[in-house]
PDB file of N, CA and C in Angstrom:
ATOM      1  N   UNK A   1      72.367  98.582 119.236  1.00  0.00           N
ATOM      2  CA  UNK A   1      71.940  99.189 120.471  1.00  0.00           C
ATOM      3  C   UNK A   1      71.825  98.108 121.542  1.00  0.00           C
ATOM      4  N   UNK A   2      72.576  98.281 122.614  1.00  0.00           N
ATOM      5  CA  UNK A   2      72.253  97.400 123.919  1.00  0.00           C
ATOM      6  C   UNK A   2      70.896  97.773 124.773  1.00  0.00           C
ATOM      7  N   UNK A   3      70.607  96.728 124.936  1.00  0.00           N
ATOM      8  CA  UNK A   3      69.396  97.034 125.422  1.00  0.00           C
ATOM      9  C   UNK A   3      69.350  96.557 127.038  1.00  0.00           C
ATOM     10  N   UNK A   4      69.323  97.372 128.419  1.00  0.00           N
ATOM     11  CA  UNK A   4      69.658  96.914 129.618  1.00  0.00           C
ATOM     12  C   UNK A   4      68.305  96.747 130.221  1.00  0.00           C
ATOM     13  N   UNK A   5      68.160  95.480 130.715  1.00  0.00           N
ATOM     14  CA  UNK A   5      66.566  95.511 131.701  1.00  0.00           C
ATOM     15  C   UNK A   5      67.292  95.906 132.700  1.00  0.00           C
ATOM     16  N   UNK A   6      65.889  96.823 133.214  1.00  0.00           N
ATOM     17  CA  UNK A   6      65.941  97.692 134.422  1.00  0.00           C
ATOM     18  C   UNK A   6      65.467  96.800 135.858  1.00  0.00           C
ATOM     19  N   UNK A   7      66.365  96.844 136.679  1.00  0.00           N
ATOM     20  CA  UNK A   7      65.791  96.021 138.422  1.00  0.00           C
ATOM     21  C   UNK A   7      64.637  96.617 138.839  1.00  0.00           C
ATOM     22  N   UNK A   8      63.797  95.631 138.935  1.00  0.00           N
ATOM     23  CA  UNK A   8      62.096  95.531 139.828  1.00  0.00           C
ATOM     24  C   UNK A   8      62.990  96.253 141.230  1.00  0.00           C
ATOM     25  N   UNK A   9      64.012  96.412 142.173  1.00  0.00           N
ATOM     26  CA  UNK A   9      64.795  96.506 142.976  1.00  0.00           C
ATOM     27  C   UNK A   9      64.695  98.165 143.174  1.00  0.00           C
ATOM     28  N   UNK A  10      64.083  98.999 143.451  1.00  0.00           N
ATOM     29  CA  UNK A  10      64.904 100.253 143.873  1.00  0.00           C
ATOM     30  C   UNK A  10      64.359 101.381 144.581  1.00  0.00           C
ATOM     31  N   UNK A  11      64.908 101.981 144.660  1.00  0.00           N
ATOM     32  CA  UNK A  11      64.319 102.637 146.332  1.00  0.00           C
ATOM     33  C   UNK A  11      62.933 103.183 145.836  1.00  0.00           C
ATOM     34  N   UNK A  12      62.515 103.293 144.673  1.00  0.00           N
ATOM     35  CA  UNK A  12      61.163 103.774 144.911  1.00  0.00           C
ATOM     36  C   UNK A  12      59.987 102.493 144.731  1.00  0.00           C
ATOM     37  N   UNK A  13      60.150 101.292 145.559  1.00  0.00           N
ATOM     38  CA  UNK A  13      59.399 100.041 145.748  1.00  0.00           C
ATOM     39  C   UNK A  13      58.220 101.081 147.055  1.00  0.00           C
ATOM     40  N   UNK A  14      56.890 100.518 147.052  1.00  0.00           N
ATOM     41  CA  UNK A  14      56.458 101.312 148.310  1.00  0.00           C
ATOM     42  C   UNK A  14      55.344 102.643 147.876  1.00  0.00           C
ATOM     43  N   UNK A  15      54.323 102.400 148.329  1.00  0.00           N
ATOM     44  CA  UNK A  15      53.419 104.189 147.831  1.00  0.00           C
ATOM     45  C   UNK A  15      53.178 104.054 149.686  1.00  0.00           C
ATOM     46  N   UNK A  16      52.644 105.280 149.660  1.00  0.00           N
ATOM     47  CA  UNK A  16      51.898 105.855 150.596  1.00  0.00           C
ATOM     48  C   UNK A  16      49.954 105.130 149.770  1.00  0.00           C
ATOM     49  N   UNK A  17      49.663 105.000 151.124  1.00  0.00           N
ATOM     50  CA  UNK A  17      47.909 104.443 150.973  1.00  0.00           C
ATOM     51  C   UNK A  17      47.065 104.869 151.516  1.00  0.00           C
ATOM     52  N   UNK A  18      47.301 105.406 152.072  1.00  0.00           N
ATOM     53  CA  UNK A  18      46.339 106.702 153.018  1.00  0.00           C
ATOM     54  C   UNK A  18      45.538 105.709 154.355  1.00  0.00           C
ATOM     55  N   UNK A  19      44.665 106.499 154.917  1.00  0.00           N
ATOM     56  CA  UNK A  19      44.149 105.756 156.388  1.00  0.00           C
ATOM     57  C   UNK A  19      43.584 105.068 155.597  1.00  0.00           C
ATOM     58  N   UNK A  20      42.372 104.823 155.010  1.00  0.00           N
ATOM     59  CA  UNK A  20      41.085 104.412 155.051  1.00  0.00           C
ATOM     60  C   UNK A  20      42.037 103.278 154.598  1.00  0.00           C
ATOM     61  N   UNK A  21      42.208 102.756 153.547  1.00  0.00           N
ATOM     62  CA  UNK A  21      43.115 101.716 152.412  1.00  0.00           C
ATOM     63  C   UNK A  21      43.683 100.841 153.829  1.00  0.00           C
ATOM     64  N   UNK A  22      44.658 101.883 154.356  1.00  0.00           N
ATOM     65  CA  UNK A  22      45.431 101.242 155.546  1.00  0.00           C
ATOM     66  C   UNK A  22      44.447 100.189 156.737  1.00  0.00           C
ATOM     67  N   UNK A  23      43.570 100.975 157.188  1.00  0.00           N
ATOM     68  CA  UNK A  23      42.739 100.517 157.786  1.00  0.00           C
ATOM     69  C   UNK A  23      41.448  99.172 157.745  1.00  0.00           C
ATOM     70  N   UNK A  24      41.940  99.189 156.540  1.00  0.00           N
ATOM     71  CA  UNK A  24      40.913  98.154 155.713  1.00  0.00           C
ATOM     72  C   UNK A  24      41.842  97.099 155.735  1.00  0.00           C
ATOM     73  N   UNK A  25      42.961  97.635 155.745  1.00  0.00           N
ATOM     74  CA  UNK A  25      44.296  96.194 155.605  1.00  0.00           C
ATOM     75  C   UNK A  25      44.681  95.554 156.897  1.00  0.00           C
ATOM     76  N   UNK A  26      44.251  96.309 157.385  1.00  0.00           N
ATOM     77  CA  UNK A  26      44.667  95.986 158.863  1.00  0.00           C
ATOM     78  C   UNK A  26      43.292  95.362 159.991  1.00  0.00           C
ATOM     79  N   UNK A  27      42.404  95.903 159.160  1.00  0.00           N
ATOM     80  CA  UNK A  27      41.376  94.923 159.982  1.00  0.00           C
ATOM     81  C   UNK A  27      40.604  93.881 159.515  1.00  0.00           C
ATOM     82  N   UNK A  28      40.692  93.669 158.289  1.00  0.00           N
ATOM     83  CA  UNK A  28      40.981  92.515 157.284  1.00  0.00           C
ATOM     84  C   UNK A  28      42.172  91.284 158.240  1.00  0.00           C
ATOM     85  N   UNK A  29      42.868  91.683 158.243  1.00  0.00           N
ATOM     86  CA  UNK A  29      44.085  91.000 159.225  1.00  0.00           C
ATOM     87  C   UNK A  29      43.420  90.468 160.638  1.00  0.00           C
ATOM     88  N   UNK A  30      43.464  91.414 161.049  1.00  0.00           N
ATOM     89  CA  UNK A  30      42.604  91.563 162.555  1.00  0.00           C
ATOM     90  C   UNK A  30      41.625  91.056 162.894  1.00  0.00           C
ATOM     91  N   UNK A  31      40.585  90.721 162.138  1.00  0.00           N
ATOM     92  CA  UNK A  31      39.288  90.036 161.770  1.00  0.00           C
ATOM     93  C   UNK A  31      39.639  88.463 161.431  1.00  0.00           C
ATOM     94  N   UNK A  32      40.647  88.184 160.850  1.00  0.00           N
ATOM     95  CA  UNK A  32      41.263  86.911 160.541  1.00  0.00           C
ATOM     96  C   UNK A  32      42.130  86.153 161.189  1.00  0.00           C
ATOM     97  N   UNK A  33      42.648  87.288 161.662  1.00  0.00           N
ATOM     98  CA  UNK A  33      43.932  86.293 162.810  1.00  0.00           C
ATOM     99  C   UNK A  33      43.911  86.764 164.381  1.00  0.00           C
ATOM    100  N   UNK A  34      42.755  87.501 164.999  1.00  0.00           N
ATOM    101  CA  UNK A  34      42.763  87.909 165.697  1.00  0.00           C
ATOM    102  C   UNK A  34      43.843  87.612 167.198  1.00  0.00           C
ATOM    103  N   UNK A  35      44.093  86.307 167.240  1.00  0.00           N
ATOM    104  CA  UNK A  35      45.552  86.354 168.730  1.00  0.00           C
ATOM    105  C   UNK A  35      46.628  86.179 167.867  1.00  0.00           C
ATOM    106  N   UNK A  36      46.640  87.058 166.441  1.00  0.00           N
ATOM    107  CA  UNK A  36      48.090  86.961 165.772  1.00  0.00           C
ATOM    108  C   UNK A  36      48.912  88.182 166.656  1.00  0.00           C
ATOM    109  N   UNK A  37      50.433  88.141 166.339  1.00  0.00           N
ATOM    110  CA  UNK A  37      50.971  89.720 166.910  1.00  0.00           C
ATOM    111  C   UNK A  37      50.179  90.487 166.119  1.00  0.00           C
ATOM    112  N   UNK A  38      49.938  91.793 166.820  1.00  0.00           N
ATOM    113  CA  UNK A  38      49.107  92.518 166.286  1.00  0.00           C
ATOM    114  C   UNK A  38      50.013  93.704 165.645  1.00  0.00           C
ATOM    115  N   UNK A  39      50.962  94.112 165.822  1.00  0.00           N
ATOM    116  CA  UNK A  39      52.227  94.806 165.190  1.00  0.00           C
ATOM    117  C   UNK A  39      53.478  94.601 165.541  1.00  0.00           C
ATOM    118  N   UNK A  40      54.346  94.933 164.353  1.00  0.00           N
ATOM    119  CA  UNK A  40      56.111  94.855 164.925  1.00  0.00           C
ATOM    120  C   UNK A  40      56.278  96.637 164.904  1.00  0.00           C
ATOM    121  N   UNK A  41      57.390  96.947 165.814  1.00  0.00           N
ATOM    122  CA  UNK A  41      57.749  98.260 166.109  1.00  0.00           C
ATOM    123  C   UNK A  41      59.318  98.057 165.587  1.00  0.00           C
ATOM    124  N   UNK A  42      59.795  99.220 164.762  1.00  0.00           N
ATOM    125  CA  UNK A  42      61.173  98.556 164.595  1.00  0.00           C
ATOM    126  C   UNK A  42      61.916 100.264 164.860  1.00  0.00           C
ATOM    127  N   UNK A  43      62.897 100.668 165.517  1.00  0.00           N
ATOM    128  CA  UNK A  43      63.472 101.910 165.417  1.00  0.00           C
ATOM    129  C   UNK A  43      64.465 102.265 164.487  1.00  0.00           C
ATOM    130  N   UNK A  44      64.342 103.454 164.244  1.00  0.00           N
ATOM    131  CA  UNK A  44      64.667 104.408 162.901  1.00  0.00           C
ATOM    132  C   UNK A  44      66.331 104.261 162.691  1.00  0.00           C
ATOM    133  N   UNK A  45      67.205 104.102 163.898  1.00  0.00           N
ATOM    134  CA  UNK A  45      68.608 103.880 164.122  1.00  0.00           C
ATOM    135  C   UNK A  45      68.741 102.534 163.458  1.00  0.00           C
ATOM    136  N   UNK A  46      68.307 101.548 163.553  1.00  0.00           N
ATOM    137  CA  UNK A  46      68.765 100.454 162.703  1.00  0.00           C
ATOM    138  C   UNK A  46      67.867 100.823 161.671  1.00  0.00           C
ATOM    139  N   UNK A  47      67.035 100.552 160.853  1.00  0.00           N
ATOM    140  CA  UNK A  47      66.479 100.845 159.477  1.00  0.00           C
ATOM    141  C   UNK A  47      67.742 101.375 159.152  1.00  0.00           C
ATOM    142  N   UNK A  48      67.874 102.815 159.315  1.00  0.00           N
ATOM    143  CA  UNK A  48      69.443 103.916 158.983  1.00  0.00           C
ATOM    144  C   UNK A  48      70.573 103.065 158.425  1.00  0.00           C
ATOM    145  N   UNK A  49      70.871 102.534 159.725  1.00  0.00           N
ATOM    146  CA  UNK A  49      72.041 101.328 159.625  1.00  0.00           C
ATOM    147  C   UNK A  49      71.818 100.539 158.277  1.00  0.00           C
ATOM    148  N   UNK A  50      70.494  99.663 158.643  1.00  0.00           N
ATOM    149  CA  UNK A  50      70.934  99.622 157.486  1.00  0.00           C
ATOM    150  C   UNK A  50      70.646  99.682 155.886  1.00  0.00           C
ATOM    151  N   UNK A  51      69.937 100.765 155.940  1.00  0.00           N
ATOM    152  CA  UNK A  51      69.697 101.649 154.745  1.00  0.00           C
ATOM    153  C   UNK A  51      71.011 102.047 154.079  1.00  0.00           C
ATOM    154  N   UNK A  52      71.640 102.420 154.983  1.00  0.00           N
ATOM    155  CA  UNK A  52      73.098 103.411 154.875  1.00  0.00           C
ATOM    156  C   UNK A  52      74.121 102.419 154.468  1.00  0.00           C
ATOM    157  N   UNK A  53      73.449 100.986 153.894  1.00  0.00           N
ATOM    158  CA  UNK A  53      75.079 100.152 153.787  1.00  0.00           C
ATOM    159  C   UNK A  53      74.946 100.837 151.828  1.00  0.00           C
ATOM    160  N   UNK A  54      76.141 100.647 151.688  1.00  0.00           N
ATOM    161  CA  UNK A  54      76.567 100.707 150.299  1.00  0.00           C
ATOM    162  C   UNK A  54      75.696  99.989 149.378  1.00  0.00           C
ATOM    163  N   UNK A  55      75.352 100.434 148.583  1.00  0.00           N
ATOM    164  CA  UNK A  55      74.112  99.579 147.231  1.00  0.00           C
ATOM    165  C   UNK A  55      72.710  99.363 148.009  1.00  0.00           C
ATOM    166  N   UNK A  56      72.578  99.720 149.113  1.00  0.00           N
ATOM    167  CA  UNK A  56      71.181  99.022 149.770  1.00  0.00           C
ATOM    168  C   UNK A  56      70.147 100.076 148.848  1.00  0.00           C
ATOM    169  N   UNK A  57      69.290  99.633 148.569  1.00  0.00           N
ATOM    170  CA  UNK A  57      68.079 100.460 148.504  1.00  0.00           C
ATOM    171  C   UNK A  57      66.812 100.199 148.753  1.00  0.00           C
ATOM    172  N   UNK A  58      66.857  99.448 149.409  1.00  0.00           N
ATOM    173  CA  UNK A  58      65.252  98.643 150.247  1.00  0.00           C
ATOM    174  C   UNK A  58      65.818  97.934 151.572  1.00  0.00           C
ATOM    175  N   UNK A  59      64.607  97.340 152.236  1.00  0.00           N
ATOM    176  CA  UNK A  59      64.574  96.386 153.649  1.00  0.00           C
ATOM    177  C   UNK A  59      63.704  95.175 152.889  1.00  0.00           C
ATOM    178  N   UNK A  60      64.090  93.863 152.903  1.00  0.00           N
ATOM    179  CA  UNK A  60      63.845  93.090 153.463  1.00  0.00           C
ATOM    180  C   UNK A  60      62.992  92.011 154.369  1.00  0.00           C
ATOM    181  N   UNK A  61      61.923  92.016 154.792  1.00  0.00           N
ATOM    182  CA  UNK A  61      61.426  91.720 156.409  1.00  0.00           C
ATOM    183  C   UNK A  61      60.978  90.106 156.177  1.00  0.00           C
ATOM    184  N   UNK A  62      61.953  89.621 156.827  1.00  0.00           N
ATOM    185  CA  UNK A  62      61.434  87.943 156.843  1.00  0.00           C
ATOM    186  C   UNK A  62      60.728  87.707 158.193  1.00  0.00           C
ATOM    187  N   UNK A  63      59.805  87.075 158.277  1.00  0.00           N
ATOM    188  CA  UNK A  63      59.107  86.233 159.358  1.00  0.00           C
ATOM    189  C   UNK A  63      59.739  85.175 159.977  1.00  0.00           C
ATOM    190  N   UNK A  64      59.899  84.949 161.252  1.00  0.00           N
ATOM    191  CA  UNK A  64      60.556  84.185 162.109  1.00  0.00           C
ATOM    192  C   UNK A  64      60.258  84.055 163.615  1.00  0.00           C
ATOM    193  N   UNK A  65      61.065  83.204 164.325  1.00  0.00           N
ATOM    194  CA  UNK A  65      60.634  83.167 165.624  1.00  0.00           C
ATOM    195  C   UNK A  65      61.755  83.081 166.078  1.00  0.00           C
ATOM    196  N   UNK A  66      61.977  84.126 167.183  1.00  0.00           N
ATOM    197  CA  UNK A  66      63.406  84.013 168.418  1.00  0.00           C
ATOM    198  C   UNK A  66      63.688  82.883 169.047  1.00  0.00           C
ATOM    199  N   UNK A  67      64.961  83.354 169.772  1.00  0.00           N
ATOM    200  CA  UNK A  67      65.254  82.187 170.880  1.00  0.00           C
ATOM    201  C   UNK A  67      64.159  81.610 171.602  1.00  0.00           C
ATOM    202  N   UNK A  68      62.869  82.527 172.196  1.00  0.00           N
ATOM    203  CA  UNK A  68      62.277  82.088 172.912  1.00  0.00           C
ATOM    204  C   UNK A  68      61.162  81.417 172.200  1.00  0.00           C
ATOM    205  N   UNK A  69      60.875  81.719 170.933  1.00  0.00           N
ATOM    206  CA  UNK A  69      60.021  80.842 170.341  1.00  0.00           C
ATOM    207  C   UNK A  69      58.694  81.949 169.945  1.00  0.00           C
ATOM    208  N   UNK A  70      58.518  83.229 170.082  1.00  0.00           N
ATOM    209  CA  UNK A  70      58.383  84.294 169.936  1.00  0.00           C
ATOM    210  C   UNK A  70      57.837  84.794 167.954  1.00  0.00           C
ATOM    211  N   UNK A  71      56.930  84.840 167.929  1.00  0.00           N
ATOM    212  CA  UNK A  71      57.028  85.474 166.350  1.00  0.00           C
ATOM    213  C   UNK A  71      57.514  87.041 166.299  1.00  0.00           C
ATOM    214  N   UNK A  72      58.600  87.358 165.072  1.00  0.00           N
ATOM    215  CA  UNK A  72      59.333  88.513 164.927  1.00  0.00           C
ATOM    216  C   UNK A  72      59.697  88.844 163.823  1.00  0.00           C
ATOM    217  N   UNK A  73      60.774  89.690 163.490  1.00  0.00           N
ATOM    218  CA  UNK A  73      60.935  89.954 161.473  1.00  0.00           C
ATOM    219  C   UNK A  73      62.438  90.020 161.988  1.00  0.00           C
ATOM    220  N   UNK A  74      63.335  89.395 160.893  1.00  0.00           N
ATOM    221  CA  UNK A  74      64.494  89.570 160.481  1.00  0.00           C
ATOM    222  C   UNK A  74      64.171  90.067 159.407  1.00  0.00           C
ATOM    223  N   UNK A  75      65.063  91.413 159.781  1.00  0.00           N
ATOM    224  CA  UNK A  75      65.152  92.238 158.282  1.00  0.00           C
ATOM    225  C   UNK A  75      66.514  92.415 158.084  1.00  0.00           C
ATOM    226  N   UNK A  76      66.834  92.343 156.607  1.00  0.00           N
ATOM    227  CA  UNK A  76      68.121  92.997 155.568  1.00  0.00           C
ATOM    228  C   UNK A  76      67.951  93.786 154.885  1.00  0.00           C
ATOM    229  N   UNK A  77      68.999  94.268 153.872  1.00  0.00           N
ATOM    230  CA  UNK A  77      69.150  95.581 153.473  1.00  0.00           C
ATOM    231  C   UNK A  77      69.056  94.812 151.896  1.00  0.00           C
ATOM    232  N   UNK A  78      68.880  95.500 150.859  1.00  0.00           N
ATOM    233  CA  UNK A  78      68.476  94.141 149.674  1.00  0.00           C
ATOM    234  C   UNK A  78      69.477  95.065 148.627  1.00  0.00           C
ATOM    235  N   UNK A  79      70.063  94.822 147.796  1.00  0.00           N
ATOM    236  CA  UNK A  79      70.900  95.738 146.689  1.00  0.00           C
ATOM    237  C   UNK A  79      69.988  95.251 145.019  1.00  0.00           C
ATOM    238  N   UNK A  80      70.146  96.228 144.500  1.00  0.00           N
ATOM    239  CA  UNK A  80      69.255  96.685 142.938  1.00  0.00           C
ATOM    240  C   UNK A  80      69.000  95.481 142.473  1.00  0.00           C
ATOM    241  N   UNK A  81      69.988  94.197 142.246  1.00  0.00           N
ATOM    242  CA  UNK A  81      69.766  92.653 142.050  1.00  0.00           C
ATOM    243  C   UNK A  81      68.449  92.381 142.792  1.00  0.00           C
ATOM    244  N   UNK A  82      68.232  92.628 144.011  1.00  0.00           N
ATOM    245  CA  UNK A  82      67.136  91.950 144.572  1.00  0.00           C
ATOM    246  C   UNK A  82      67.917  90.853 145.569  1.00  0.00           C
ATOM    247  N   UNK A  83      68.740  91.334 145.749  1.00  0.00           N
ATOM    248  CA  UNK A  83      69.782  90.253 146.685  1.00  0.00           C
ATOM    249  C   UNK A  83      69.444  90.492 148.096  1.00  0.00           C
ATOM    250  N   UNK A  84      69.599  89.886 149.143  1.00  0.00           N
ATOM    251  CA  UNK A  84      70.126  90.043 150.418  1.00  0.00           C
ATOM    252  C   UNK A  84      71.506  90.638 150.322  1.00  0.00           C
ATOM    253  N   UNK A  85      71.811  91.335 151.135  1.00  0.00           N
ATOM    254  CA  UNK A  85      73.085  92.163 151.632  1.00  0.00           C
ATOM    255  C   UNK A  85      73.610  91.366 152.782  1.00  0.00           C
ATOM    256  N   UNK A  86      74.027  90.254 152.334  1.00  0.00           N
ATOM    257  CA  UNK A  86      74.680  89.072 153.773  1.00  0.00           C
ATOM    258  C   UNK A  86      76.416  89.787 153.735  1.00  0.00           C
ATOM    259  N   UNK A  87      76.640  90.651 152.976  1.00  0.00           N
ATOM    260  CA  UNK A  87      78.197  91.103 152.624  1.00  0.00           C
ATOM    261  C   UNK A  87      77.993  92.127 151.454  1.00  0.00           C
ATOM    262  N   UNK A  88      79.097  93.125 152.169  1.00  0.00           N
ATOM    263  CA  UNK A  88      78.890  94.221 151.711  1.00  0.00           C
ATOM    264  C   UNK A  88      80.326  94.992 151.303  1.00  0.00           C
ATOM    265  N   UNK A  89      80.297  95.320 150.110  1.00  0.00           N
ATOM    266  CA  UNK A  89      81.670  95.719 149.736  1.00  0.00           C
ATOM    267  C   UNK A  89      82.293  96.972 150.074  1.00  0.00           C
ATOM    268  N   UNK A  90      83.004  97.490 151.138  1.00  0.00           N
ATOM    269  CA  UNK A  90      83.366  98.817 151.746  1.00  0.00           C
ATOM    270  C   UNK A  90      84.919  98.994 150.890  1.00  0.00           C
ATOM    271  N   UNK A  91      85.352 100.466 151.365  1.00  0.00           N
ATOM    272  CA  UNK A  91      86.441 100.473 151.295  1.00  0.00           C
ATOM    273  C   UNK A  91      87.165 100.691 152.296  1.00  0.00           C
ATOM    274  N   UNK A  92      88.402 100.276 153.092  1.00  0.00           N
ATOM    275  CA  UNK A  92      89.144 100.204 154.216  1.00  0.00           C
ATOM    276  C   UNK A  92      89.753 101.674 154.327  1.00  0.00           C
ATOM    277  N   UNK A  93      90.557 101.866 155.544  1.00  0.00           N
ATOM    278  CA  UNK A  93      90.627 103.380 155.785  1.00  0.00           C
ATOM    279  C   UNK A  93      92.543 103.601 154.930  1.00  0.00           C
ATOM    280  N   UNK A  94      92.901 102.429 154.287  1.00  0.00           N
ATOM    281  CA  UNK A  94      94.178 101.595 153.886  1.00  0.00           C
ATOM    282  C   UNK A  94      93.831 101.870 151.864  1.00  0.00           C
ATOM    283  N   UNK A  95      92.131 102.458 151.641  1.00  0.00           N
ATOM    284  CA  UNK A  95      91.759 102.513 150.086  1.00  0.00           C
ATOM    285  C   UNK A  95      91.804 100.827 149.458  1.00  0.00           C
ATOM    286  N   UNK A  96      92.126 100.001 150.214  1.00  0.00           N
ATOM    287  CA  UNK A  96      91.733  98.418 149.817  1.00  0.00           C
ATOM    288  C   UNK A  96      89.928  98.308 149.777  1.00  0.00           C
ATOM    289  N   UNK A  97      89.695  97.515 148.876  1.00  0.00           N
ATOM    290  CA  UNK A  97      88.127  97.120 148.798  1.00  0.00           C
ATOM    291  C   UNK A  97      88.579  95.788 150.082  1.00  0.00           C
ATOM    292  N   UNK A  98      87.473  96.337 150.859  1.00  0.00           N
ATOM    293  CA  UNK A  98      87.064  95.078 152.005  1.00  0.00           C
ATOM    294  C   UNK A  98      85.781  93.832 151.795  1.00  0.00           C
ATOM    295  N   UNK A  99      85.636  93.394 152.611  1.00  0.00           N
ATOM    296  CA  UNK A  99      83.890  93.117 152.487  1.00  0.00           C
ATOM    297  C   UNK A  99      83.776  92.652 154.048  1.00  0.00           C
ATOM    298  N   UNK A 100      82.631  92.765 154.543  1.00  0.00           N
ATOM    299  CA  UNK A 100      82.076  93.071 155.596  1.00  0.00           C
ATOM    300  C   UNK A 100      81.058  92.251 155.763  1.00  0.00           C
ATOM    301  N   UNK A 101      80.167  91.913 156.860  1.00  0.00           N
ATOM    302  CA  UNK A 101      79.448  90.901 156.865  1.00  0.00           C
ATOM    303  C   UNK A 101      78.111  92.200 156.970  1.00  0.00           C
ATOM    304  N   UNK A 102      76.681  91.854 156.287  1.00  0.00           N
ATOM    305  CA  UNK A 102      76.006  93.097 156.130  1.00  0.00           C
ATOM    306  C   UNK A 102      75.260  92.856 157.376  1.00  0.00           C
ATOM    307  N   UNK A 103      74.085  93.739 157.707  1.00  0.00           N
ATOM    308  CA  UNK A 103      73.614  93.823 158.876  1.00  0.00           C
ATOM    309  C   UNK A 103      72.329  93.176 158.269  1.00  0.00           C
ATOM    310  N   UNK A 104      72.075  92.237 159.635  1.00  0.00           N
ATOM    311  CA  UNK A 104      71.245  91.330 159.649  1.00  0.00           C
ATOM    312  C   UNK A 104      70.180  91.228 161.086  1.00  0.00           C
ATOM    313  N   UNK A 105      69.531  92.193 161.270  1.00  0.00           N
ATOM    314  CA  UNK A 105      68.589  92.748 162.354  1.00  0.00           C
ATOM    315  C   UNK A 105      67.736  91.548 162.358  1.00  0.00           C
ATOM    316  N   UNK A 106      67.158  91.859 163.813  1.00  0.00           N
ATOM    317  CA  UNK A 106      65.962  91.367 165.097  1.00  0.00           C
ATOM    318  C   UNK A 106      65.996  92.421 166.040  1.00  0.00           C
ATOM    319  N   UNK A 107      65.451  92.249 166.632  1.00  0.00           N
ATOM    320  CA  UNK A 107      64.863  92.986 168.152  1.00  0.00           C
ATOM    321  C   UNK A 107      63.703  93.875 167.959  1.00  0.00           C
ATOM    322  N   UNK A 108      62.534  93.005 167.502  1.00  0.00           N
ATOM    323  CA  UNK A 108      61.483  94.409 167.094  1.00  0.00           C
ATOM    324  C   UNK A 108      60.529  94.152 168.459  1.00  0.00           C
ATOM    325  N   UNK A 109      59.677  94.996 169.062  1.00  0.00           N
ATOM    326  CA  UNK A 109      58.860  95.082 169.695  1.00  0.00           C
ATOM    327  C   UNK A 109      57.634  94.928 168.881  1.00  0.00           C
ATOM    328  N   UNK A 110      57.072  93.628 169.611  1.00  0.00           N
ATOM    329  CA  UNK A 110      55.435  93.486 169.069  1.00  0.00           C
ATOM    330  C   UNK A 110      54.339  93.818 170.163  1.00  0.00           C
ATOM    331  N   UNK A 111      53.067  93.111 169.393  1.00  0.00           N
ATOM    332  CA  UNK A 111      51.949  93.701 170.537  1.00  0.00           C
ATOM    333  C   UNK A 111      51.533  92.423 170.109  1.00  0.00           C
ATOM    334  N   UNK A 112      50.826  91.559 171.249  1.00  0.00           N
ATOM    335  CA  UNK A 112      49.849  90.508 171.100  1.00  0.00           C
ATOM    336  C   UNK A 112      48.605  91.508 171.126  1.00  0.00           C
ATOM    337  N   UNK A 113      47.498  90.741 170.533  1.00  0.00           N
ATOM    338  CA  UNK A 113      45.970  91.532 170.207  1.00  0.00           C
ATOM    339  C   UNK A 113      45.833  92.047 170.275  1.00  0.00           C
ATOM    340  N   UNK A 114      44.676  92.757 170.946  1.00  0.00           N
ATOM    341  CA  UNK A 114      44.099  94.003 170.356  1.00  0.00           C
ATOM    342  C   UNK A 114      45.028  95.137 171.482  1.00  0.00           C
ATOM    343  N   UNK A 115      45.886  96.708 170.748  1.00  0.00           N
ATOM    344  CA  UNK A 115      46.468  97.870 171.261  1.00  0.00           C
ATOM    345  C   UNK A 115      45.149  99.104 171.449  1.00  0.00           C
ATOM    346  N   UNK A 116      45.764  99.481 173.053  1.00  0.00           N
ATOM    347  CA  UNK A 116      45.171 101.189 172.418  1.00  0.00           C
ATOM    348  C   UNK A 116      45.010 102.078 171.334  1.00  0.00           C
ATOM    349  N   UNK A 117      45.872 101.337 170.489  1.00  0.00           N
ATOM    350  CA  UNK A 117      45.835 102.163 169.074  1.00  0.00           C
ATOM    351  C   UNK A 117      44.998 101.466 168.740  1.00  0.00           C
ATOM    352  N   UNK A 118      43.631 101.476 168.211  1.00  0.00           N
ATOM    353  CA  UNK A 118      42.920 100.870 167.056  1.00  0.00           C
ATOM    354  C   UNK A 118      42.763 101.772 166.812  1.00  0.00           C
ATOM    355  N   UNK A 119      43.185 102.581 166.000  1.00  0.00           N
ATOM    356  CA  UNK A 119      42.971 103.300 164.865  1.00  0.00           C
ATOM    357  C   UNK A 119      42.288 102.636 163.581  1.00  0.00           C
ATOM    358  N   UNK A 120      42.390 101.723 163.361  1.00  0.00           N
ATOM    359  CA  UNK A 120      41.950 101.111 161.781  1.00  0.00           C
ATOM    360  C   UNK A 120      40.304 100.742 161.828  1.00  0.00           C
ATOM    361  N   UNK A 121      39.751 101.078 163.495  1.00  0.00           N
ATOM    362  CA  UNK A 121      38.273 100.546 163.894  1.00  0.00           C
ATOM    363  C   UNK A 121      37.866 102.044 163.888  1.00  0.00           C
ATOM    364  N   UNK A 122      37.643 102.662 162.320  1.00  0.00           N
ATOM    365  CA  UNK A 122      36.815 103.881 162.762  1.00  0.00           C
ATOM    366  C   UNK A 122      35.437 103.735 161.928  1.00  0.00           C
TER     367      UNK A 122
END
């Protein structure tokens, strides 16, 4: 009998935690790093993108700083290995296997300190 280990890797990485849990995590944070960014905003059209590459089944989110010197997240698309998706194996409109360079996002909107949303201060 072969015996296959199964990938830590797959789309069900992630629970739901409800407010209170959430809120405790977040002002735990908030309480500690208070002039940290206080959130990243990222839109649903890229996630998609690149959710939607071939083998992806998670994101990614690395910590970094932009051109301007800016703290932000580069995120990738990660495949069942636990890999980065820097290349991605398609098939051409010709039925040749291609490979492609994978999508490799920035542009999130943050908030320095404290937002109208405090929600997590109830």
């Amino acid at each position: 009998m072969v015996q296959t280990k199964l990938s830590n890797f797959t789309a069900n990485v992630g629970e739901e935690i409800g407010l209170a849990l959430g809120a405790q995590f977040i002002a735990a944070y908030r309480n500690t790093n208070p002039s940290d960014v206080c959130s990243y905003y990222v839109g649903r059209t890229i996630l998609e993108q690149v959710l939607a590459q071939p083998g992806c089944v998670g994101v990614r989110f690395y910590n970094a700083y932009n051109e301007a010197g800016q703290k932000t997240l580069v995120y990738v698309g990660v495949n069942t290995q636990g890999a980065d998706m820097l290349n991605v194996a398609t098939v051409n409109p010709n039925g040749q296997l291609d490979v492609q360079k994978g999508i490799v996002a920035d542009r999130v909107k943050t908030e320095q300190g404290a937002t109208d949303e405090n929600w997590w201060e109830f």
